[in-house]
C-alpha atoms as a PDB file:
ATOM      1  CA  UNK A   1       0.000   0.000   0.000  1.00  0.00           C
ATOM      2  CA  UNK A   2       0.911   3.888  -0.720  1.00  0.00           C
ATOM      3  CA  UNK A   3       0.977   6.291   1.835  1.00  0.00           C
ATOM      4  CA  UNK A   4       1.464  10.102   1.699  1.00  0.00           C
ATOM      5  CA  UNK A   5       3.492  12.276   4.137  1.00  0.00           C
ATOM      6  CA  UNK A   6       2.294  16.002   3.542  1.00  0.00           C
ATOM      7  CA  UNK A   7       4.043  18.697   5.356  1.00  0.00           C
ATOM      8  CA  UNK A   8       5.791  21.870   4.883  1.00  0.00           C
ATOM      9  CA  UNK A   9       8.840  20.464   6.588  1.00  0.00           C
ATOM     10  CA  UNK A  10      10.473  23.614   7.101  1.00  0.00           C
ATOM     11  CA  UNK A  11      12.582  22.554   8.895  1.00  0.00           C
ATOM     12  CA  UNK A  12      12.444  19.215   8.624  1.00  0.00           C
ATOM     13  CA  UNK A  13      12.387  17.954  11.821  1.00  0.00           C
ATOM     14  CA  UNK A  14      13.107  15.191  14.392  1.00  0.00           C
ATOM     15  CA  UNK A  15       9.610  14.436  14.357  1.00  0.00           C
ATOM     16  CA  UNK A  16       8.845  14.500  11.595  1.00  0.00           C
ATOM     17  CA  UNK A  17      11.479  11.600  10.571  1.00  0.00           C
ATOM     18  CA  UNK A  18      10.193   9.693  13.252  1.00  0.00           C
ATOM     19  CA  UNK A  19       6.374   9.724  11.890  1.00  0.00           C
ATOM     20  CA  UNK A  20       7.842   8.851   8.374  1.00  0.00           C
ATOM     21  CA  UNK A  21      10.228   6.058   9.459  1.00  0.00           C
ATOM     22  CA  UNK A  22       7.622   4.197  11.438  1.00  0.00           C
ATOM     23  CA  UNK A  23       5.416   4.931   7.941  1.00  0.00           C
ATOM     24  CA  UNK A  24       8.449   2.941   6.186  1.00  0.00           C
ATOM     25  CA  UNK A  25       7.996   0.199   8.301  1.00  0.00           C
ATOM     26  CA  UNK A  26       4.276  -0.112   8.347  1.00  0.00           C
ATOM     27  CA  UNK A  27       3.631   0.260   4.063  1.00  0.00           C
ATOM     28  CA  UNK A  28       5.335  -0.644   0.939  1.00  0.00           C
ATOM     29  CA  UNK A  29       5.572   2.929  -0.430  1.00  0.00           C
ATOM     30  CA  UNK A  30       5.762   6.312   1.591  1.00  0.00           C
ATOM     31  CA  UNK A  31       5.868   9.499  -0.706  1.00  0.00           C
ATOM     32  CA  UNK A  32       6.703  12.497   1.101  1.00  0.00           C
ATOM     33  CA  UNK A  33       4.818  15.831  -0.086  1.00  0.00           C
ATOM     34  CA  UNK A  34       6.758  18.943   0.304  1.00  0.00           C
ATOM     35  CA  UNK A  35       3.849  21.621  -0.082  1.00  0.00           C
ATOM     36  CA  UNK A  36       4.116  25.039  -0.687  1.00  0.00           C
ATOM     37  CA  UNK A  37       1.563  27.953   0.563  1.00  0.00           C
ATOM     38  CA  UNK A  38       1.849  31.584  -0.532  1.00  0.00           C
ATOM     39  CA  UNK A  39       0.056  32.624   2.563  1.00  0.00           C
ATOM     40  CA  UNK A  40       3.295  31.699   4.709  1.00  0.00           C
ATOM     41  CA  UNK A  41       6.728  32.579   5.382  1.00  0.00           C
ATOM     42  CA  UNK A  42       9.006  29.754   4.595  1.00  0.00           C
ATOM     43  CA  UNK A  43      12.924  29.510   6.184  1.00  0.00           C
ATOM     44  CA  UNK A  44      13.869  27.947   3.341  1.00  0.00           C
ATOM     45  CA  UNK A  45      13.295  27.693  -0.165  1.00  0.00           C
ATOM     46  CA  UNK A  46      11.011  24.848  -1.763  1.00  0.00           C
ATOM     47  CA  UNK A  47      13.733  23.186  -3.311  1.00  0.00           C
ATOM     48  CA  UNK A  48      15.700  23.532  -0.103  1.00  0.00           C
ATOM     49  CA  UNK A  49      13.236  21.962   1.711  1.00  0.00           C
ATOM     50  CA  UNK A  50      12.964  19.034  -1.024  1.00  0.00           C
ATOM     51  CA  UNK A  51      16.824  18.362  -0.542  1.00  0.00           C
ATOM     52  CA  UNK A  52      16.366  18.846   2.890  1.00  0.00           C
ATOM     53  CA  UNK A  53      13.913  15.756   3.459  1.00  0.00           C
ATOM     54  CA  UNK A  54      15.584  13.839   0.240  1.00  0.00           C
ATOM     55  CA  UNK A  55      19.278  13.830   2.368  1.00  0.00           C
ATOM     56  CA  UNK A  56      17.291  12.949   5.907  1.00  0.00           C
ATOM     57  CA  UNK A  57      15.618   9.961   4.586  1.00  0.00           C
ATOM     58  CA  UNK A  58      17.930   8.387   2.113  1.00  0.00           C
ATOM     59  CA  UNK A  59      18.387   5.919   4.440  1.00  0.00           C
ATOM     60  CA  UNK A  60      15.027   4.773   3.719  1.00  0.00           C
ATOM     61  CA  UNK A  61      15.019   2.898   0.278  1.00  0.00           C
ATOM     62  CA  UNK A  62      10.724   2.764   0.289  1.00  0.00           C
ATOM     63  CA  UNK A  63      10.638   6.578   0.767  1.00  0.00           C
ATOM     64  CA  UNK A  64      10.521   8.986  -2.117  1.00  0.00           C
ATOM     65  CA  UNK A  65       9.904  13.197  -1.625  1.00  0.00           C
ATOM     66  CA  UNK A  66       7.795  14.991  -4.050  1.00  0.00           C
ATOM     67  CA  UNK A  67       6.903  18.426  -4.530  1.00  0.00           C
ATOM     68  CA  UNK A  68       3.368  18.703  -3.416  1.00  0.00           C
ATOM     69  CA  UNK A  69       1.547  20.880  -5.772  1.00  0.00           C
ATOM     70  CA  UNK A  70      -2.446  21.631  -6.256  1.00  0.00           C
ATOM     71  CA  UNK A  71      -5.032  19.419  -3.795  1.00  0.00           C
ATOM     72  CA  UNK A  72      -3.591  16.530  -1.851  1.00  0.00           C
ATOM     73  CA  UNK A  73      -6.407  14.203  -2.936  1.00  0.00           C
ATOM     74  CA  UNK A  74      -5.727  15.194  -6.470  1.00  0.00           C
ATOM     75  CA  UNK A  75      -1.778  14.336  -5.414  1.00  0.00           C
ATOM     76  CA  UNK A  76      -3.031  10.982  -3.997  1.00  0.00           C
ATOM     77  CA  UNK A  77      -5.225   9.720  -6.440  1.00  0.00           C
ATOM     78  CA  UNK A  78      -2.607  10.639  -9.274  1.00  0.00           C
ATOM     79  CA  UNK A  79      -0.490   8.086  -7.224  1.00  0.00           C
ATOM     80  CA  UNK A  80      -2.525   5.801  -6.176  1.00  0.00           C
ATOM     81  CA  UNK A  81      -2.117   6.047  -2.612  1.00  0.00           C
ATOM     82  CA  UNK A  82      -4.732   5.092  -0.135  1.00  0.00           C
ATOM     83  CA  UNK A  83      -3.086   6.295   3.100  1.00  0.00           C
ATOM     84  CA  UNK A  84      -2.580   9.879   4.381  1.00  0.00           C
ATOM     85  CA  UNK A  85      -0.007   9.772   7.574  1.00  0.00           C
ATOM     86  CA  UNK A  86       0.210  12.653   9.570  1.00  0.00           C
ATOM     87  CA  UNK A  87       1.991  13.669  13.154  1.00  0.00           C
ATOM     88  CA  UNK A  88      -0.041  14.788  15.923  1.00  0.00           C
END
């Protein structure tokens, strides 16, 4: 199964890597969505952000980061994931 990771991740954190490595472990396929609002203030760049969360979970050969662009169902459905993890 295909699970989604959405998330600003700016920075990435701690947290963050913990919510997707126990995703890893629980579902073939975790995509991570870097998304991108114009209503906030973002430390770093979107493409910073994508390296950011590409270098933190290379270790992790079923995760794969993705700019996260237009609706996250639309996202979801164009990749066929059924599973949207989230931190609380």
């Amino acid at each position: 199964m295909i699970a989604i990771c959405p998330g600003s991740f700016d920075p990435v954190t701690h947290g963050h890597l913990d919510v997707i490595s126990r995703a890893a472990a629980l579902f073939d396929q975790v995509i991570v969505a870097v998304g991108q609002n114009s209503a906030k203030k973002y430390l770093f760049t979107p493409d910073e952000r994508l390296e950011l969360v590409r270098e933190t979970t290379a270790h992790l050969p079923n995760v794969s980061v993705e700019a996260l662009e237009g609706l996250l169902v639309t996202f979801a459905k164009n990749h066929g994931a059924g599973v949207l993890v989230k931190g609380i």
